[in-house]
N, C-alpha and C. Protein backbone atom coordinates (compact mmCIF):
# COMPACT_ATOMS: atom_id res chain seq x y z
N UNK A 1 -20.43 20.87 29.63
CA UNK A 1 -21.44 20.27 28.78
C UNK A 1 -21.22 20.68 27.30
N UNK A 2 -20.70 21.97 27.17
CA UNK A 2 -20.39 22.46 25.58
C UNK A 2 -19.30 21.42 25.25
N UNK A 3 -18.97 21.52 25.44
CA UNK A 3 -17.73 20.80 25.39
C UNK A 3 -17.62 19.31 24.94
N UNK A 4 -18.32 18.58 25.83
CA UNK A 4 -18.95 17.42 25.42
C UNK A 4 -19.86 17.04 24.07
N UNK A 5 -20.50 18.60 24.18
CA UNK A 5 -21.35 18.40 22.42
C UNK A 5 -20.10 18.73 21.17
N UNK A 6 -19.27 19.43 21.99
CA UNK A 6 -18.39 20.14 20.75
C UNK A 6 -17.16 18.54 20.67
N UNK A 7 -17.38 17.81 21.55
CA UNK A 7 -16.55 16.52 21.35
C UNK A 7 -17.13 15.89 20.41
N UNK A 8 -18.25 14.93 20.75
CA UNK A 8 -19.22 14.29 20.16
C UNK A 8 -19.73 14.67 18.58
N UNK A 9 -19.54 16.24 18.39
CA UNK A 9 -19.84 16.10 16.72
C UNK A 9 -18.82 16.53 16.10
N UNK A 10 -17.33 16.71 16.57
CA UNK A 10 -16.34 16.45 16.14
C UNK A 10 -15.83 14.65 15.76
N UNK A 11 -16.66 14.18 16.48
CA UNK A 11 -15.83 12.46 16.79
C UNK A 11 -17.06 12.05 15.10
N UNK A 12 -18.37 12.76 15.78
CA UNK A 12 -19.10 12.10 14.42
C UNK A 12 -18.26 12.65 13.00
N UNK A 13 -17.71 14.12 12.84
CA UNK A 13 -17.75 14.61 11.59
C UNK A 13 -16.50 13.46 11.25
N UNK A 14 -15.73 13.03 11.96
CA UNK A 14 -14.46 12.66 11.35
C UNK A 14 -14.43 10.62 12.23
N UNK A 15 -15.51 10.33 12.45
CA UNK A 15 -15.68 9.39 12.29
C UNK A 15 -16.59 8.66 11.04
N UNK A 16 -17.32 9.43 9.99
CA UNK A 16 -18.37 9.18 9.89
C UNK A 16 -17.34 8.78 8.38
N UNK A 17 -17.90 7.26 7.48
CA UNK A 17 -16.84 6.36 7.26
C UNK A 17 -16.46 7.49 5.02
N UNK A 18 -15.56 7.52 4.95
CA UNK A 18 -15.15 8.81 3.89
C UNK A 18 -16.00 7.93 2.49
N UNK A 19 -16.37 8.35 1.28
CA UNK A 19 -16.47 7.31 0.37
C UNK A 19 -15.38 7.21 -0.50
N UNK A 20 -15.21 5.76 -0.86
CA UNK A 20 -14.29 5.36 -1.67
C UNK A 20 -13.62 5.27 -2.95
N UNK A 21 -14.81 6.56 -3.39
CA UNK A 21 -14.50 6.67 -4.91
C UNK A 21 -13.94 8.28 -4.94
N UNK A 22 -13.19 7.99 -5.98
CA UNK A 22 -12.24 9.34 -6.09
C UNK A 22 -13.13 10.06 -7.26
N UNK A 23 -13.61 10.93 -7.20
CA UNK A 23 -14.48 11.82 -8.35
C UNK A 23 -13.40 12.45 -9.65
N UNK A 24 -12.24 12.78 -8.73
CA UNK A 24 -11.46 13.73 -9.88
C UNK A 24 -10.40 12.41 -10.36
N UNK A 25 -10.13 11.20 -9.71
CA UNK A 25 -9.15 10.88 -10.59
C UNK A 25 -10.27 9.35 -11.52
N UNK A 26 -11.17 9.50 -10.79
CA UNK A 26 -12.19 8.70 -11.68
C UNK A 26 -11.83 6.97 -10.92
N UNK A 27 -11.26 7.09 -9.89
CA UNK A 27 -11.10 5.31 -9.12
C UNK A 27 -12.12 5.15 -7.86
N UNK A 28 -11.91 3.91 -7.70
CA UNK A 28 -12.71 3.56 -6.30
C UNK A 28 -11.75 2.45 -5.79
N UNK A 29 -11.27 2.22 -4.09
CA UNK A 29 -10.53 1.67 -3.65
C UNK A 29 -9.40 1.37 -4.85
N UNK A 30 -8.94 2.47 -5.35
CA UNK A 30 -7.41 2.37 -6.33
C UNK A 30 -7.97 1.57 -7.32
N UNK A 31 -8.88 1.36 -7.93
CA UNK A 31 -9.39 0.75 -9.03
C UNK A 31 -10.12 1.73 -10.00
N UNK A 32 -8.95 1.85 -11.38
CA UNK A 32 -10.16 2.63 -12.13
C UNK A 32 -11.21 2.34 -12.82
N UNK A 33 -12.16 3.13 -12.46
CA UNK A 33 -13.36 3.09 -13.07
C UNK A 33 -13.82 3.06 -14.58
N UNK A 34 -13.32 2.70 -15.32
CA UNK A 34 -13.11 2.45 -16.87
C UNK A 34 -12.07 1.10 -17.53
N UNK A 35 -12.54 0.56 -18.33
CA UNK A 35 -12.36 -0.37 -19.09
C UNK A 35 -13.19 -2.01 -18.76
N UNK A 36 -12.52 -3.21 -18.97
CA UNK A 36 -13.13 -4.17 -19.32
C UNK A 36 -13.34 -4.91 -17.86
N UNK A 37 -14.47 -5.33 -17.63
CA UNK A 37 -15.42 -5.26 -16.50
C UNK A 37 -15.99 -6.64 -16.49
N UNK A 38 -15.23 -7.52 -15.63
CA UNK A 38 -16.16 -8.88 -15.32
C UNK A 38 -17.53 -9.20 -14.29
N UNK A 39 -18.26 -9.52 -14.47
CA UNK A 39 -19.52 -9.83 -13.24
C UNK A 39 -18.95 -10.95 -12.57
N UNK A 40 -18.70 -11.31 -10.92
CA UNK A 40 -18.52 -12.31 -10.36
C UNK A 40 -19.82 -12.26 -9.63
N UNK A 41 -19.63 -13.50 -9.05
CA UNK A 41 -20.88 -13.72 -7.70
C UNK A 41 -19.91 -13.66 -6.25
N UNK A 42 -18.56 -13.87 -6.66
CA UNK A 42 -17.80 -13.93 -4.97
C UNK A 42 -16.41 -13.43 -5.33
N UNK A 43 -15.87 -12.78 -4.53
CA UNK A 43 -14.70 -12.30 -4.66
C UNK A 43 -14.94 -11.13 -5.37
N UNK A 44 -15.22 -10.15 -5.39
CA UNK A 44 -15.32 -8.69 -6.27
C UNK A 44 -14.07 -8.05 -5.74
N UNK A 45 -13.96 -6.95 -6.50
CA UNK A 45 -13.05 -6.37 -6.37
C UNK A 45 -13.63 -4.84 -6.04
N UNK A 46 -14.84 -4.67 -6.41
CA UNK A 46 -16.25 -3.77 -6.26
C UNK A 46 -17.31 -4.14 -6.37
N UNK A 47 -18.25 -3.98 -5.09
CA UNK A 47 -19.26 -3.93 -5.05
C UNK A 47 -20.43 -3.06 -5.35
N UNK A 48 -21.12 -3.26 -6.63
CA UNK A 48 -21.49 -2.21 -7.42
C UNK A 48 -23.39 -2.36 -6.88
N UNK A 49 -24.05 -1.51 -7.03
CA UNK A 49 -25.25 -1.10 -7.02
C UNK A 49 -25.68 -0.58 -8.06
N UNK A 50 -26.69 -0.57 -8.80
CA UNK A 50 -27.23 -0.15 -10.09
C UNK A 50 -28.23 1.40 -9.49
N UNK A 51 -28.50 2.39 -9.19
CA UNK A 51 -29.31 3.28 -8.97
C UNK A 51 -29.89 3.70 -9.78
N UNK A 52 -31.01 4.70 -9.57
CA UNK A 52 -31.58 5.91 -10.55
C UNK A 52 -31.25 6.78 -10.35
N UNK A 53 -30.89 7.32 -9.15
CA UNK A 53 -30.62 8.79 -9.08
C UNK A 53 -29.20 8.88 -7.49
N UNK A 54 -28.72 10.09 -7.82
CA UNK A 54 -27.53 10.37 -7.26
C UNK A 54 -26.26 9.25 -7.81
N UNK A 55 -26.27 8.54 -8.39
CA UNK A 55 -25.52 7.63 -8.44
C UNK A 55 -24.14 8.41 -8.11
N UNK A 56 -22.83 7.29 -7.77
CA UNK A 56 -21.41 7.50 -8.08
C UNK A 56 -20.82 8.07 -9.42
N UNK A 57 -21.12 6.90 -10.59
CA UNK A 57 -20.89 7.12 -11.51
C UNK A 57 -21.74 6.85 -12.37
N UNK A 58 -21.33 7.69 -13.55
CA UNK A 58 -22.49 6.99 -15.05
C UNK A 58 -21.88 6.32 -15.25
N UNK A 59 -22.47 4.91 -16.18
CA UNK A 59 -21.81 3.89 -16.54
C UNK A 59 -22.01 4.18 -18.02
N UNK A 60 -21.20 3.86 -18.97
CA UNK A 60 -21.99 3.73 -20.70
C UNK A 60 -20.94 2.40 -21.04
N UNK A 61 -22.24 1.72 -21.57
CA UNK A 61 -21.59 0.11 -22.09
C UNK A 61 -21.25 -0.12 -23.00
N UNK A 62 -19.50 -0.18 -23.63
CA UNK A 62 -19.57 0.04 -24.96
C UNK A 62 -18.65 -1.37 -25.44
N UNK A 63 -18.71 -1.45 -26.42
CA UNK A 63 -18.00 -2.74 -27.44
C UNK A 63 -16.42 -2.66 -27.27
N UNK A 64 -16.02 -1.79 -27.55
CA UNK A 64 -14.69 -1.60 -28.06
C UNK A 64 -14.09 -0.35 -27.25
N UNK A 65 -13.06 0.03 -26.85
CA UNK A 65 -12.24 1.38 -26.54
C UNK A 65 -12.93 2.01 -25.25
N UNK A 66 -12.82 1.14 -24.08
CA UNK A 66 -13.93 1.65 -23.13
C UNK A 66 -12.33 2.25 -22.36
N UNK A 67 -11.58 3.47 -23.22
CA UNK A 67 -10.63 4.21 -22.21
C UNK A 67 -10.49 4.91 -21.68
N UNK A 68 -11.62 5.67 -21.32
CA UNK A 68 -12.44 7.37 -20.63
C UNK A 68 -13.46 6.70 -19.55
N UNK A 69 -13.44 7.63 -18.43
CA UNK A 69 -14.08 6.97 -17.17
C UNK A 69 -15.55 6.92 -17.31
N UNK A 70 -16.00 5.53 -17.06
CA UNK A 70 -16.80 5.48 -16.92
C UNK A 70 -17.51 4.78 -18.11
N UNK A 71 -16.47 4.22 -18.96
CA UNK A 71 -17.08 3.55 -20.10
C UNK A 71 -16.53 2.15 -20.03
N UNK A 72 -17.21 1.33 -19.96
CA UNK A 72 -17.46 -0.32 -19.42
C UNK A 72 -17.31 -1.45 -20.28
N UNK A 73 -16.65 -2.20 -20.80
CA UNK A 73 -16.99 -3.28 -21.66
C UNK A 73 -17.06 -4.56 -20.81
N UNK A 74 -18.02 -4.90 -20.63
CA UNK A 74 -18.43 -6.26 -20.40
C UNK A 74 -17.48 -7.65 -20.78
N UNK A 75 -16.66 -8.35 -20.13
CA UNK A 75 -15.91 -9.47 -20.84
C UNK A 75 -15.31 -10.65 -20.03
N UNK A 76 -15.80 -11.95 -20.38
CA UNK A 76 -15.59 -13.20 -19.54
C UNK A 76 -14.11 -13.44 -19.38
N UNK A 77 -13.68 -13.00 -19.66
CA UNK A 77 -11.95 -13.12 -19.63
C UNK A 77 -10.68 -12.11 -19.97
N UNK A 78 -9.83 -12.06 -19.18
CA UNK A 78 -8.52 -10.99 -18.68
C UNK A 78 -9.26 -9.21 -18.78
N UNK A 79 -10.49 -9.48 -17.44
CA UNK A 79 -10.85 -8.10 -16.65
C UNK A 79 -9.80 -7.51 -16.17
N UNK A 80 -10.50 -6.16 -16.62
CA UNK A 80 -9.23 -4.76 -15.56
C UNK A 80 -9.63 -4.58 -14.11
N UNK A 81 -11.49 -5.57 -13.86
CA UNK A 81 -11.27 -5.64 -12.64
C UNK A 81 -12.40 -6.27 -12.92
N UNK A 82 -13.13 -7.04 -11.02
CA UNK A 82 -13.99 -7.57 -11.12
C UNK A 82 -15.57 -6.77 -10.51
N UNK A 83 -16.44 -7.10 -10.64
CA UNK A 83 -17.67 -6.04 -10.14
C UNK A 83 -18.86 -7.45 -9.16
N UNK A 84 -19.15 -7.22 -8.46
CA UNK A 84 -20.65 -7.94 -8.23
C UNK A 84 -21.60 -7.15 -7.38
N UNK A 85 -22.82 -7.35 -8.22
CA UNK A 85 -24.09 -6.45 -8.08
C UNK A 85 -24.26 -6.69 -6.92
N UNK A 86 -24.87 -5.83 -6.21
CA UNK A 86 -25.64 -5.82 -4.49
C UNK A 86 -26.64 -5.28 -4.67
N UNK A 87 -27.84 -5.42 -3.42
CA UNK A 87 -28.93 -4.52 -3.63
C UNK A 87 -28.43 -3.40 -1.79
N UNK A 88 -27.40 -3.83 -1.28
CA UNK A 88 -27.27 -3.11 -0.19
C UNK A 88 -25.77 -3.32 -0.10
N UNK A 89 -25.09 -1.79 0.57
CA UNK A 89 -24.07 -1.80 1.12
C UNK A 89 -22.47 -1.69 -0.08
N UNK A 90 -22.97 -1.17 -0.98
CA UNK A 90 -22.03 -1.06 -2.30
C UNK A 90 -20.88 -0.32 -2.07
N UNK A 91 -19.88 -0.44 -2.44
CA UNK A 91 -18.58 0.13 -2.87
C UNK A 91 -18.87 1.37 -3.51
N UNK A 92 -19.95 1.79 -4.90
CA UNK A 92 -19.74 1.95 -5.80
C UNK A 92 -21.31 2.16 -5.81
N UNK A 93 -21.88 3.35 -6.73
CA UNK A 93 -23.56 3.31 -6.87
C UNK A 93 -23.52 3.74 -8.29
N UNK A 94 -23.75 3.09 -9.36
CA UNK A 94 -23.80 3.50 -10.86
C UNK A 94 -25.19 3.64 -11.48
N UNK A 95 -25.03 4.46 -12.26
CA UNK A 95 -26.38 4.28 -13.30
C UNK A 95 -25.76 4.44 -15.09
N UNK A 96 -26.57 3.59 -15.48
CA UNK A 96 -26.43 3.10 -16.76
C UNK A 96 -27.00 4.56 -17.63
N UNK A 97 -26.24 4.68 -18.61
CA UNK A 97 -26.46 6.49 -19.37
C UNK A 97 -25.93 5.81 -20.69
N UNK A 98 -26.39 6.11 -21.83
CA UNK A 98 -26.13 6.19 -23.18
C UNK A 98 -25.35 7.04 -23.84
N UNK A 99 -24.96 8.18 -22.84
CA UNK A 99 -24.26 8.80 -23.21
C UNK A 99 -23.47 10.02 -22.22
N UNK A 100 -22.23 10.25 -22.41
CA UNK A 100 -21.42 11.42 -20.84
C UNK A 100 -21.64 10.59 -19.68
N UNK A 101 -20.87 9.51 -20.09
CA UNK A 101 -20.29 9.01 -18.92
C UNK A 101 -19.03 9.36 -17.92
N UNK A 102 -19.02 8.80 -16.72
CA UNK A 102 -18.79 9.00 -15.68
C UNK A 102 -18.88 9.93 -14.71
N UNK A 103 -18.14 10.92 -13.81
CA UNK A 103 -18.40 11.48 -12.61
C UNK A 103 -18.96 12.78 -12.83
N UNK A 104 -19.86 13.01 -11.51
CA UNK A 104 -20.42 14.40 -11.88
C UNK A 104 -19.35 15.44 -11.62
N UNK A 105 -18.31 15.24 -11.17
CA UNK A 105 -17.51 16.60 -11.22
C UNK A 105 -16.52 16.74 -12.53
């Protein structure tokens, strides 16, 4: 019977699904998390969630030179990748910051 429990929360610890964002190199599914950032409705490349708290990453939305993680420029044409908002089941959980963006580590 030990045995069986010592199976079962071995199968959970290393079944249980990893997340997809890399904290230290600043990517998610091999996509980095910084620069120019399109909104789609289909086909994303990340599925992003907007949070308040715990988020993935800070986001900061800037105009120009978004080359440090976690800094975003918004732009209808030749994205470094694509994003579409969810309210469930995200790639990706961000919150919007004005300032010290990206990962908490």
């Amino acid at each position: 019977m030990k045995k069986l429990i010592l199976a079962l929360c071995l199968f959970a610890l290393y079944a249980a699904p990893a997340s997809a964002v890399d904290m230290v190199g600043c990517t998610a599914k091999g996509i980095k998390l910084y620069g120019k950032v399109k909104v789609v409705d289909s086909f994303p490349d990340l599925r992003v969630q907007v949070v308040d708290s715990f988020p993935d990453l800070k986001v900061e939305v800037v105009k120009a030179f978004p080359n440090e993680c976690g800094k975003w420029q918004f732009v209808d044409h030749f994205p470094d990748f694509k994003i579409q908002f969810v309210k469930a089941f995200p790639d990706l959980k961000i919150k919007y910051v004005s300032a010290f963006p990206g990962t908490s580590q």
